[in-house]
Protein backbone atom coordinates (compact mmCIF):
# COMPACT_ATOMS: atom_id res chain seq x y z
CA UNK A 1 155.12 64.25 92.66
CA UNK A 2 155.61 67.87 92.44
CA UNK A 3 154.57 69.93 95.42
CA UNK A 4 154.26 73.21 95.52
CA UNK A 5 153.76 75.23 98.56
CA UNK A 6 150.70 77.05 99.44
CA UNK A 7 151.99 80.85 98.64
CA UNK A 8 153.16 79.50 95.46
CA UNK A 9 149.56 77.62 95.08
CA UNK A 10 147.78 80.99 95.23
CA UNK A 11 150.06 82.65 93.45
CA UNK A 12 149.28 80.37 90.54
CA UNK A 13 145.52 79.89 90.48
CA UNK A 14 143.47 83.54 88.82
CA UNK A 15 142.31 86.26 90.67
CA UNK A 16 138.90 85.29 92.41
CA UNK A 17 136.14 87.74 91.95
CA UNK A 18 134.91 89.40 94.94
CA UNK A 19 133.55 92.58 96.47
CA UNK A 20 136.12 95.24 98.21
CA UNK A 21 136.12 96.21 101.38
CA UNK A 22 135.08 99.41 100.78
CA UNK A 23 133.52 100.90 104.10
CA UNK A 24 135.32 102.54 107.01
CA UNK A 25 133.90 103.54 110.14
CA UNK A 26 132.63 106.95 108.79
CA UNK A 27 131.07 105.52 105.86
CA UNK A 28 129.51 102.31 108.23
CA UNK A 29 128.15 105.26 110.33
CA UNK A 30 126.88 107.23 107.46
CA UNK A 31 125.29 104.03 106.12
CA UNK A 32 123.22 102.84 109.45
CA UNK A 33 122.78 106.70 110.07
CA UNK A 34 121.20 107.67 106.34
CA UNK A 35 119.14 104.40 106.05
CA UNK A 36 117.37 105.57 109.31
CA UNK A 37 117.04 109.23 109.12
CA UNK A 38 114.81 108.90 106.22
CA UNK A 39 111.48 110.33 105.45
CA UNK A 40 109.37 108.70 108.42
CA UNK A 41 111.03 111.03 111.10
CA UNK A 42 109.53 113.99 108.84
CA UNK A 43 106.11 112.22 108.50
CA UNK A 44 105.23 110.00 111.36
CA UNK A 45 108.07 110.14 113.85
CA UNK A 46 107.94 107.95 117.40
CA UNK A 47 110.53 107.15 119.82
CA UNK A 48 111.41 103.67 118.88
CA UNK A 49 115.28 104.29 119.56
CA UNK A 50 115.49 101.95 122.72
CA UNK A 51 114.14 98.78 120.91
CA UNK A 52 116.19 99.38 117.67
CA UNK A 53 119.48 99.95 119.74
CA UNK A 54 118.55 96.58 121.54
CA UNK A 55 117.92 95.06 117.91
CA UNK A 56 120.55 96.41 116.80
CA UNK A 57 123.04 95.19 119.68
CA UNK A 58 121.99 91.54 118.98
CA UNK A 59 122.27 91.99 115.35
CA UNK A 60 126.77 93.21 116.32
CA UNK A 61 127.13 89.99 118.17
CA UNK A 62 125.81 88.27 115.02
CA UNK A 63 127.96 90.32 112.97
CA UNK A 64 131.03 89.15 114.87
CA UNK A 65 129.82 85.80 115.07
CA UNK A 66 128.91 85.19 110.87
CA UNK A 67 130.87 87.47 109.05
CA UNK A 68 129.04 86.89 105.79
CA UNK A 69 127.02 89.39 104.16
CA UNK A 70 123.02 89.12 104.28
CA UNK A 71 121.99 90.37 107.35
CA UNK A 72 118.68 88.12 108.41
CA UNK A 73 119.06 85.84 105.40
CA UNK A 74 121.83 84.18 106.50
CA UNK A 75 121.52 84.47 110.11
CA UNK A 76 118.52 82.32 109.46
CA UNK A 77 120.37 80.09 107.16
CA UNK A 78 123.05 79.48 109.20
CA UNK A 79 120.80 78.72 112.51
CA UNK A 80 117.54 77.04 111.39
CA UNK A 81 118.49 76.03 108.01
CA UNK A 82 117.38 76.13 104.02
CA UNK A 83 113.73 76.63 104.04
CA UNK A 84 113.35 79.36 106.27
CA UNK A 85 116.08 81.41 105.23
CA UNK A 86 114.21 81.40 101.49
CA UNK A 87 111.15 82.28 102.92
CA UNK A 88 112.74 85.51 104.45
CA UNK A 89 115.26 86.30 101.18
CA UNK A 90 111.64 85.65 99.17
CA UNK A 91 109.75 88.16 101.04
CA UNK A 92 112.20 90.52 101.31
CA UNK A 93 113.56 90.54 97.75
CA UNK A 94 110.43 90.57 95.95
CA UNK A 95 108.44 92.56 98.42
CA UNK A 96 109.94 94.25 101.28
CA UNK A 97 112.59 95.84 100.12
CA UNK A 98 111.62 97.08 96.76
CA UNK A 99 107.78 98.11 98.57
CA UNK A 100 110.58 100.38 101.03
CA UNK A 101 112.31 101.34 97.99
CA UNK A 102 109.17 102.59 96.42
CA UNK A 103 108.11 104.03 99.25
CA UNK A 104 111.03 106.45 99.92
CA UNK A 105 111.16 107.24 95.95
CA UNK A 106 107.15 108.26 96.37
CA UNK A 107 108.07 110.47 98.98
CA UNK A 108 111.18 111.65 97.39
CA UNK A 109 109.12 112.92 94.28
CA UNK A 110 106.22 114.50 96.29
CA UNK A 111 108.78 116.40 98.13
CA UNK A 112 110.74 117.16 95.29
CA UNK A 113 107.91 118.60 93.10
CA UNK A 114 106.00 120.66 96.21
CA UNK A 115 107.57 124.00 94.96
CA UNK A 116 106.75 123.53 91.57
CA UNK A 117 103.24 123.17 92.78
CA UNK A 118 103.02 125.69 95.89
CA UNK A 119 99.37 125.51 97.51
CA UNK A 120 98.21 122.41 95.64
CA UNK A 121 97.85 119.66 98.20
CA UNK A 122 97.20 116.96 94.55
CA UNK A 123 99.90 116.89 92.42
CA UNK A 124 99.53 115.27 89.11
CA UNK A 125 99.66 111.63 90.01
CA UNK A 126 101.51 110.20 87.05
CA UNK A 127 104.05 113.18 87.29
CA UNK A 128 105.31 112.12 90.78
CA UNK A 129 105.93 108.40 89.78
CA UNK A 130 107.97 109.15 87.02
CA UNK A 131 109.37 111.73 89.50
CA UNK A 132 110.06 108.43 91.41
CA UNK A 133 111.05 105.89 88.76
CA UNK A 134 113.73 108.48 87.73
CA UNK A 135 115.14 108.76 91.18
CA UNK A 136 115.02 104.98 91.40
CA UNK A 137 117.17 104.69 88.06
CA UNK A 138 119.63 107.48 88.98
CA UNK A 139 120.38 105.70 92.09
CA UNK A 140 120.86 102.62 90.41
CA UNK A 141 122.91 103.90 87.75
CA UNK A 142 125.25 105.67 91.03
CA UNK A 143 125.25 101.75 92.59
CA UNK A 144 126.09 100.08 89.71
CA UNK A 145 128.77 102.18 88.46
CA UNK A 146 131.09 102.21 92.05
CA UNK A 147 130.52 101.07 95.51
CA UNK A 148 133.07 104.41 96.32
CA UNK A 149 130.58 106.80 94.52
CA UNK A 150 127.52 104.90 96.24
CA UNK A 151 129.11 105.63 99.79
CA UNK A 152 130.26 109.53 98.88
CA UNK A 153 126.79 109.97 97.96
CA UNK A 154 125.70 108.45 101.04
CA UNK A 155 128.02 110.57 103.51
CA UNK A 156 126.80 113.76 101.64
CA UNK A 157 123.06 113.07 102.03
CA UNK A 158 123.94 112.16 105.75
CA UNK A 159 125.59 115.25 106.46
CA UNK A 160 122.57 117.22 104.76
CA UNK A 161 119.84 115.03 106.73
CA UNK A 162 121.67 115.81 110.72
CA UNK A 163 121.83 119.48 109.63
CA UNK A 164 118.36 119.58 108.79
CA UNK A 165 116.81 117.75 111.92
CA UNK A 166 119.31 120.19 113.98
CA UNK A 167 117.54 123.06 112.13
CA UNK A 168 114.24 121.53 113.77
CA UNK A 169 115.95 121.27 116.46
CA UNK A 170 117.16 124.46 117.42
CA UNK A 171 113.22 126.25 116.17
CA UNK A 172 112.15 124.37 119.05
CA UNK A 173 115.07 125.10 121.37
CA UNK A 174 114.39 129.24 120.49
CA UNK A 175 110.83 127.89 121.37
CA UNK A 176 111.52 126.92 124.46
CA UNK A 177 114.16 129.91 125.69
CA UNK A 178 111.24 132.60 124.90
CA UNK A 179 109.22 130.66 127.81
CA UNK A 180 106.68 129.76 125.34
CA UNK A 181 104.87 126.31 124.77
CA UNK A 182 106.13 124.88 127.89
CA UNK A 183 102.32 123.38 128.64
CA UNK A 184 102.51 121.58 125.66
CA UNK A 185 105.11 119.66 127.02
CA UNK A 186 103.12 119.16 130.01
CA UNK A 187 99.72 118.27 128.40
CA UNK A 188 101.42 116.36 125.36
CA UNK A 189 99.76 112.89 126.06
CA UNK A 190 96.50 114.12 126.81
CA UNK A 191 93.96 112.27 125.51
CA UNK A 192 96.44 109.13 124.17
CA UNK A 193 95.36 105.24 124.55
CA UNK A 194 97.18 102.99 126.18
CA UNK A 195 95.68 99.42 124.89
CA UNK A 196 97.59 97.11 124.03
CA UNK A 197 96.96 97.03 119.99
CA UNK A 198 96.81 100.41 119.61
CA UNK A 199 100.26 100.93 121.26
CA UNK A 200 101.84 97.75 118.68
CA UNK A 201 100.46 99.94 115.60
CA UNK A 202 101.59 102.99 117.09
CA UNK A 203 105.42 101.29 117.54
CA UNK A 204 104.89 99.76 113.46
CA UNK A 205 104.48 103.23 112.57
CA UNK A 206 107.44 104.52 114.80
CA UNK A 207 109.43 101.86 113.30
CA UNK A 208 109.48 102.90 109.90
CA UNK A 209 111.21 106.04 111.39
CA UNK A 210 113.78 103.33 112.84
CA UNK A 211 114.09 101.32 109.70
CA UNK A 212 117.61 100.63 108.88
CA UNK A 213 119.30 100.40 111.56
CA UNK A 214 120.22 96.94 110.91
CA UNK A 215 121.76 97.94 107.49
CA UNK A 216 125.68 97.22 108.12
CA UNK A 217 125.03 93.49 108.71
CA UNK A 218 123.82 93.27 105.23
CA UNK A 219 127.33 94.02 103.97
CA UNK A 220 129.66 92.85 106.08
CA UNK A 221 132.41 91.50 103.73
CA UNK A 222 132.39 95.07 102.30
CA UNK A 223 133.28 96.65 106.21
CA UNK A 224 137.03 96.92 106.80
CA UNK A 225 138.07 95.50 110.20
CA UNK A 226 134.28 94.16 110.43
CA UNK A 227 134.88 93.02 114.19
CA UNK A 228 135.59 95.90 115.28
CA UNK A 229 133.89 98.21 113.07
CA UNK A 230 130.53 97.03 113.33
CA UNK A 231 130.07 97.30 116.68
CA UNK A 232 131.17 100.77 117.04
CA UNK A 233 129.38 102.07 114.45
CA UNK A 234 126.42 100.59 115.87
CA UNK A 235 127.39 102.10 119.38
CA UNK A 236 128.08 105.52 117.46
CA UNK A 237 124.66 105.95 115.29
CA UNK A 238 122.06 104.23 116.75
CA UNK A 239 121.99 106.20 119.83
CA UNK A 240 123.14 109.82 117.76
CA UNK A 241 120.32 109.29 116.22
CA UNK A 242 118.12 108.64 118.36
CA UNK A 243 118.66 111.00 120.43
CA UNK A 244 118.08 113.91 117.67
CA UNK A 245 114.47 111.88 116.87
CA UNK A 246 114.14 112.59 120.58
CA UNK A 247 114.57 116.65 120.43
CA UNK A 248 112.96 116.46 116.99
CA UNK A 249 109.49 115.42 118.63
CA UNK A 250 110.23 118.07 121.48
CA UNK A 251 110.26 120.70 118.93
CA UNK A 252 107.59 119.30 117.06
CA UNK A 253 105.93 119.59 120.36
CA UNK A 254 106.47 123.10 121.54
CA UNK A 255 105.84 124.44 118.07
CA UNK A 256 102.56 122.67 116.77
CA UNK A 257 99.52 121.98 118.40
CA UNK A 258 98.55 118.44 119.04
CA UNK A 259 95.53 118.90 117.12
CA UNK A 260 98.25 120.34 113.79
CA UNK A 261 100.34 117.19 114.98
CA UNK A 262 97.33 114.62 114.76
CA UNK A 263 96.22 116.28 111.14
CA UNK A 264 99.39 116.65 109.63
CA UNK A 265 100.78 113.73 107.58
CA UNK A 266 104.13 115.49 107.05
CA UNK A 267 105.04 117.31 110.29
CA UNK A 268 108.33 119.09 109.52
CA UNK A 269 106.30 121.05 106.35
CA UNK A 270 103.75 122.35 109.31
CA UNK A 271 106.64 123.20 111.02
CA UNK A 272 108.58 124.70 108.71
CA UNK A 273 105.19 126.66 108.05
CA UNK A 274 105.31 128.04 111.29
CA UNK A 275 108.67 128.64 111.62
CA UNK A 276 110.69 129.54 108.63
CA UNK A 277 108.33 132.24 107.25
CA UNK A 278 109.00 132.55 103.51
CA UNK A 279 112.72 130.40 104.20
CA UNK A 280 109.64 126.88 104.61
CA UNK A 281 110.54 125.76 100.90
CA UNK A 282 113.26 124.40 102.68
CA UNK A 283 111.76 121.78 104.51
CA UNK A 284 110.20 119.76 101.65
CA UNK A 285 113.70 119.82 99.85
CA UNK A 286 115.48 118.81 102.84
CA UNK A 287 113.05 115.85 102.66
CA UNK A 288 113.63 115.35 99.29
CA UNK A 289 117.06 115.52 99.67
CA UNK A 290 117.07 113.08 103.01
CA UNK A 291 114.88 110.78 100.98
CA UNK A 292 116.60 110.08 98.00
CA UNK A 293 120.10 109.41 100.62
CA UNK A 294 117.58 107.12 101.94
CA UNK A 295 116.92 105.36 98.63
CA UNK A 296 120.75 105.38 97.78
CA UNK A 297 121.39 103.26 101.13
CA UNK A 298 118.58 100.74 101.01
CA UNK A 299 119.74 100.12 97.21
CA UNK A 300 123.17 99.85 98.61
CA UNK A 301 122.22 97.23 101.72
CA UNK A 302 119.07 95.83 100.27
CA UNK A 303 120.80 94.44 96.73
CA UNK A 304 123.19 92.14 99.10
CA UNK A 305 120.60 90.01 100.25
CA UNK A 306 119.71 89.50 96.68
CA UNK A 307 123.11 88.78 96.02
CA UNK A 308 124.01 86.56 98.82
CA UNK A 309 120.66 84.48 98.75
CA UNK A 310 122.03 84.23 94.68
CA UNK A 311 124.98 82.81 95.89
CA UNK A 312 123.46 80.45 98.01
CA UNK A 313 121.90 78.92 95.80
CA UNK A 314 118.37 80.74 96.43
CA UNK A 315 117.72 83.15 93.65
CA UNK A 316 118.89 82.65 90.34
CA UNK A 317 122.50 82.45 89.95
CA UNK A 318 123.04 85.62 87.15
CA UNK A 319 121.90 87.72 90.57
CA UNK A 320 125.55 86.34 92.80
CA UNK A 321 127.82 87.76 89.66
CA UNK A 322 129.80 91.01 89.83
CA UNK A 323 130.75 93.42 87.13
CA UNK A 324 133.99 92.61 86.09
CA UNK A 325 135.43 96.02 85.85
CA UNK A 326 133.09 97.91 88.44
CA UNK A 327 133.24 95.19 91.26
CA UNK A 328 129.71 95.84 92.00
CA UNK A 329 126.90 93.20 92.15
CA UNK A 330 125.03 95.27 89.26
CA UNK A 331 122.54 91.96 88.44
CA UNK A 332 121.45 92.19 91.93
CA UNK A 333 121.10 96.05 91.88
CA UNK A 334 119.00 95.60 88.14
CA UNK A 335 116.94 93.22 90.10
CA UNK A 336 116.06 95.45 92.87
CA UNK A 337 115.49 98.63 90.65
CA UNK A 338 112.73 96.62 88.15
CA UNK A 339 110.74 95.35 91.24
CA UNK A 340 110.40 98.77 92.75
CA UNK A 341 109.57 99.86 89.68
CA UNK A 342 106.97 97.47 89.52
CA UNK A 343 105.81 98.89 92.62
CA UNK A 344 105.61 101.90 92.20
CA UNK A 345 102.65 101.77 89.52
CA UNK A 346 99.86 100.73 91.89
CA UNK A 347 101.77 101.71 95.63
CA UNK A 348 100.97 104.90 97.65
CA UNK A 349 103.17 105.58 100.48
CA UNK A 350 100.77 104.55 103.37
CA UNK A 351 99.79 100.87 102.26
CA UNK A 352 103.61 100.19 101.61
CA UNK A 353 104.15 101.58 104.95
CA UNK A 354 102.19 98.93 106.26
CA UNK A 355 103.87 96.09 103.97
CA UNK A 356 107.43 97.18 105.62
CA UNK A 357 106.51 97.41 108.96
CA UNK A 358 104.63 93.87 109.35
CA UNK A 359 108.33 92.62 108.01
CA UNK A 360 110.19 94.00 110.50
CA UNK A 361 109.86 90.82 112.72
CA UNK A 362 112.42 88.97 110.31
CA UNK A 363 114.82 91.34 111.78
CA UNK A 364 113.77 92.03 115.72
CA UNK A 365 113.04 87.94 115.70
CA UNK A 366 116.03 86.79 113.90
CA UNK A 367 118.11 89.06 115.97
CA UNK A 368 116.45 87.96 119.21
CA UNK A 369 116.41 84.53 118.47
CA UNK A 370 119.68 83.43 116.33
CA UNK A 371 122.07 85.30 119.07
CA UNK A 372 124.47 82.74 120.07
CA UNK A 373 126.10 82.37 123.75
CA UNK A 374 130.06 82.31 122.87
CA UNK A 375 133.27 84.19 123.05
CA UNK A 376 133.17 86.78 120.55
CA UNK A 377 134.49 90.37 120.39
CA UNK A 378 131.62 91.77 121.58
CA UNK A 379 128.84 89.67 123.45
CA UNK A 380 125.90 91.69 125.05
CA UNK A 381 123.98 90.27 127.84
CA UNK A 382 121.76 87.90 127.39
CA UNK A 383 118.61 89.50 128.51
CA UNK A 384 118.37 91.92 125.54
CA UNK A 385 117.82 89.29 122.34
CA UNK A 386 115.53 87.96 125.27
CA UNK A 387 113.67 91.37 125.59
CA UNK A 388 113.99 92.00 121.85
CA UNK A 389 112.27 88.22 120.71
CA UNK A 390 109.59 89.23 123.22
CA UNK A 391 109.03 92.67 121.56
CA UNK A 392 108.88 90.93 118.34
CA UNK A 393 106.19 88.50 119.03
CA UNK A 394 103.78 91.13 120.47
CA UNK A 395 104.75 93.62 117.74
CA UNK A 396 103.42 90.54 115.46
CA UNK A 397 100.33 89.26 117.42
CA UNK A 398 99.07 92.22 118.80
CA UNK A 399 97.84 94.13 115.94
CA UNK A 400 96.85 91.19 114.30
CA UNK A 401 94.23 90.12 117.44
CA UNK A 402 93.42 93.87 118.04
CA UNK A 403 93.54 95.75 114.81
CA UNK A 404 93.71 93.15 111.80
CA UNK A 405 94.57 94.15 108.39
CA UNK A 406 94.10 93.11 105.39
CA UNK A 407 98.24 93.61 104.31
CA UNK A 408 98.82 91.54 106.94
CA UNK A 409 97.02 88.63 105.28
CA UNK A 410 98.35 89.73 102.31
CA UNK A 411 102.22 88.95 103.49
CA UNK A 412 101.06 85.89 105.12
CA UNK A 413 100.07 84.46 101.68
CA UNK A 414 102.98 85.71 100.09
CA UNK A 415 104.76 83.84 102.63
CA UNK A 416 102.70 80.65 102.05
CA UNK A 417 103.37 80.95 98.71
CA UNK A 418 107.04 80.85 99.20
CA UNK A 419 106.90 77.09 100.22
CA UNK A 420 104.74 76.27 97.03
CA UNK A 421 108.28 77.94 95.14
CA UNK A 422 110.97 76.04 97.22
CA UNK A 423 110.63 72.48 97.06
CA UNK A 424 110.30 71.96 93.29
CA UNK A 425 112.77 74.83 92.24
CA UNK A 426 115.24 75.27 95.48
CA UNK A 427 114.88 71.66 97.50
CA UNK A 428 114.68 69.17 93.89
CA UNK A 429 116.62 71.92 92.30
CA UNK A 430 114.12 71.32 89.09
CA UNK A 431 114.89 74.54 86.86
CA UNK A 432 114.58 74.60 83.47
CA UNK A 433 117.11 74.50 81.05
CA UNK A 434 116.19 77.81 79.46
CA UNK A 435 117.09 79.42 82.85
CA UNK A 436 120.62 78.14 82.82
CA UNK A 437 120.60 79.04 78.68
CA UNK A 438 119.65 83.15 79.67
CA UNK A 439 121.92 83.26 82.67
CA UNK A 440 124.97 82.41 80.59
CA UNK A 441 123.46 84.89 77.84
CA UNK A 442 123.03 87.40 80.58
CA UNK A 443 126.65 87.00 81.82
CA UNK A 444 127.65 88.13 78.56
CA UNK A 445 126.14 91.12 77.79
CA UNK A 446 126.06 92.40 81.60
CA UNK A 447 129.89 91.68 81.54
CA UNK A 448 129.29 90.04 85.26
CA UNK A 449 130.80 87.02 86.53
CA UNK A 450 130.89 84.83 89.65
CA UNK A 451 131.88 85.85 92.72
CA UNK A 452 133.54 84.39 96.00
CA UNK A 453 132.92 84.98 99.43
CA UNK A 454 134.86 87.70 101.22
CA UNK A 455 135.54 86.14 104.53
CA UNK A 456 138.32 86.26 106.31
């Protein structure tokens, strides 16, 4: 018997396919920094920061702990097992994520076409969604093509979203210094509610200004030194940005009325109306511009859930391949671009809104619950996945009891619907032979192919 030892055993079996480690710290900052400064701080900003930096603290120790890609999705799978890990991989791949993806592009192309259309408040309807299906394909294209182009578009669109809020910052900082507006300040809750539904809603729509801060988790075998790395970019970018959503709402405060901040449904264009004169054509292309860096990083997180849940055995298994050139999981990334498309055609921004908020307690729940008690680079105390499970159930109940909805129904049924899908096709693994017929077709002409995991 011939043995050989294990150095010589690797060096004689093929190169494995699998994603690079692509991201630094920079780019892991840029990436939890552009997925949250997106357009909800220029449409309905609230000061969320304190429960998405606890979120967000029990989601590192997770990182540290499973250093898989998938952020919630396999958190889940790891913890409570099979079935709930595909209901949360089903809701987010087929409606979450591409509804947030749609979203964002909506905005992007309202934003984008505003001075083409100055003093129209309609714009042509079908105009702005091919606006958006063509910023939905460009970014696509950008993802598919290289993971270093996705991330240098990324840290540009970054840079261009800080400058802009510290524009909006500094109008309300000149403001200030002039000794004007400082009763605003003083009478700026007058007249709020403080019931208990009311306040959940208010922290749904606050959220969406928050959304992404849970981004790096979803590509974790793509962060170089991921035990260190994810925690301080975490520690670096959740609280930058919060604290610029903080002076943002000051100056939206000192500059607007609260009656111009209750009627507005895109603040910083008021603003900029007030402020920059003839220079407030700005403002809707610095949205545009933040938006679409937006789009770029939830295509760039979002498509590894797809990919992982692929690989695991819970989406089709063409979506866990990787171009074999490119190194990028493009059948994941096709995947994600045709559902948004999809829903874009009957979505307007405010009822997705609602559809991506009611999700969000996959991520504050998961991360609350899943955080395990053990010796790990970083472990946080134990009282914040405590406080942040707790925020999670009322941010689920109490709208429901106070203000119900009908999208919340809607994702309960969707949910429902994922158990009718998992236990013939996932659990008795009953898929057709076709399926298996088109995957190996696909595999062909998308030159993709399998794909290990990048764990260390």
């Amino acid at each position: 018997v011939l043995l050989v030892d294990s150095k010589e055993q690797r060096d004689a079996e093929p190169a494995k396919l699998r994603l690079r480690r692509e991201l630094g710290l920079a780019s892991s900052v840029s990436l939890i920094a552009g997925c949250m400064i997106g357009a909800g701080i220029f449409m309905n900003p609230q000061p969320c920061g304190l429960l998405a930096t606890l979120g967000a603290l029990s989601y590192a120790e997770l990182g540290t702990l499973i250093t898989e890609s998938g952020g919630d999705y396999i958190y889940i799978l790891r913890t409570f097992g099979s079935l709930p890990a595909f209901l949360v991989t089903y809701v987010s791949t087929l409606l979450v994520r591409p509804a947030a993806i749609a979203a964002m592009s909506l905005t992007f192309a309202e934003y984008a076409m505003a001075p083409f259309y100055p003093g129209c408040p309609l714009m042509p309807v079908v105009l702005v969604k091919f606006a958006a299906a063509a910023c939905i394909l460009i970014v696509a294209l950008v993802n598919c093509r290289s993971v270093r182009l996705a991330t240098g578009l990324m840290n540009l669109c970054t840079v261009a979203k800080v400058l802009a809020l510290l524009v909006i910052i500094g109008g309300g900082l000149w403001v200030l210094v002039r000794g004007r507006a400082w009763d605003a300040l003083r009478n700026a809750f007058a007249g709020t509610t403080q019931q208990p539904g009311s306040i959940s809603v208010a922290f749904y729509q606050g959220l969406w200004s928050f959304s992404g801060w849970n981004s790096l988790n979803l590509v974790t075998e793509e962060l170089r030194k991921a035990d260190k790395n994810l925690v301080r970019a975490v520690v670096i970018s959740i609280p930058l940005v919060t604290v610029l959503y903080i002076l943002v709402n000051l100056s939206y405060m000192v500059v607007m009325s609260p009656s111009d901040i209750r009627g507005s449904s895109a603040l910083a264009v008021t603003w900029g109306n007030q402020m920059l004169g003839g220079w407030a054509w700005l403002v809707p292309l610095s949205v545009a511009l933040s938006t679409f860096g937006s789009v770029n990083g939830a295509f760039f997180s979002g498509s590894r859930v797809c990919y992982v849940a692929a690989r695991e055995g819970h989406m089709p298994g063409i979506l866990s391949m990787a171009h074999v050139q490119y190194l990028t999981p493009s059948p994941a990334l096709t995947f994600t671009s045709a559902v948004a498309l999809i829903m874009i055609i009957p979505g307007n921004f405010s009822s997705i809104v609602n559809f991506f908020s009611t999700s969000m307690k996959w991520g504050l729940g998961g991360a609350g619950m899943t955080s395990s008690r053990c010796r790990l680079p970083l472990k946080v105390p134990i009282i914040i996945p405590i406080i942040v499970l707790l925020a999670s159930i009322y941010l689920v109940l109490a709208p429901i009891i106070d203000q119900p909805q009908m999208e919340f129904l809607y994702v309960f049924l969707f949910m429902l619907s994922g158990i009718v899908v998992y236990f013939p096709i996932i659990y008795f693994r009953s898929q057709p032979r076709l399926l298996q017929e088109a995957t190996a077709q696909l595999q062909l002409f998308l030159e993709v192919a399998p794909t290990v995991k990048n764990v260390d």
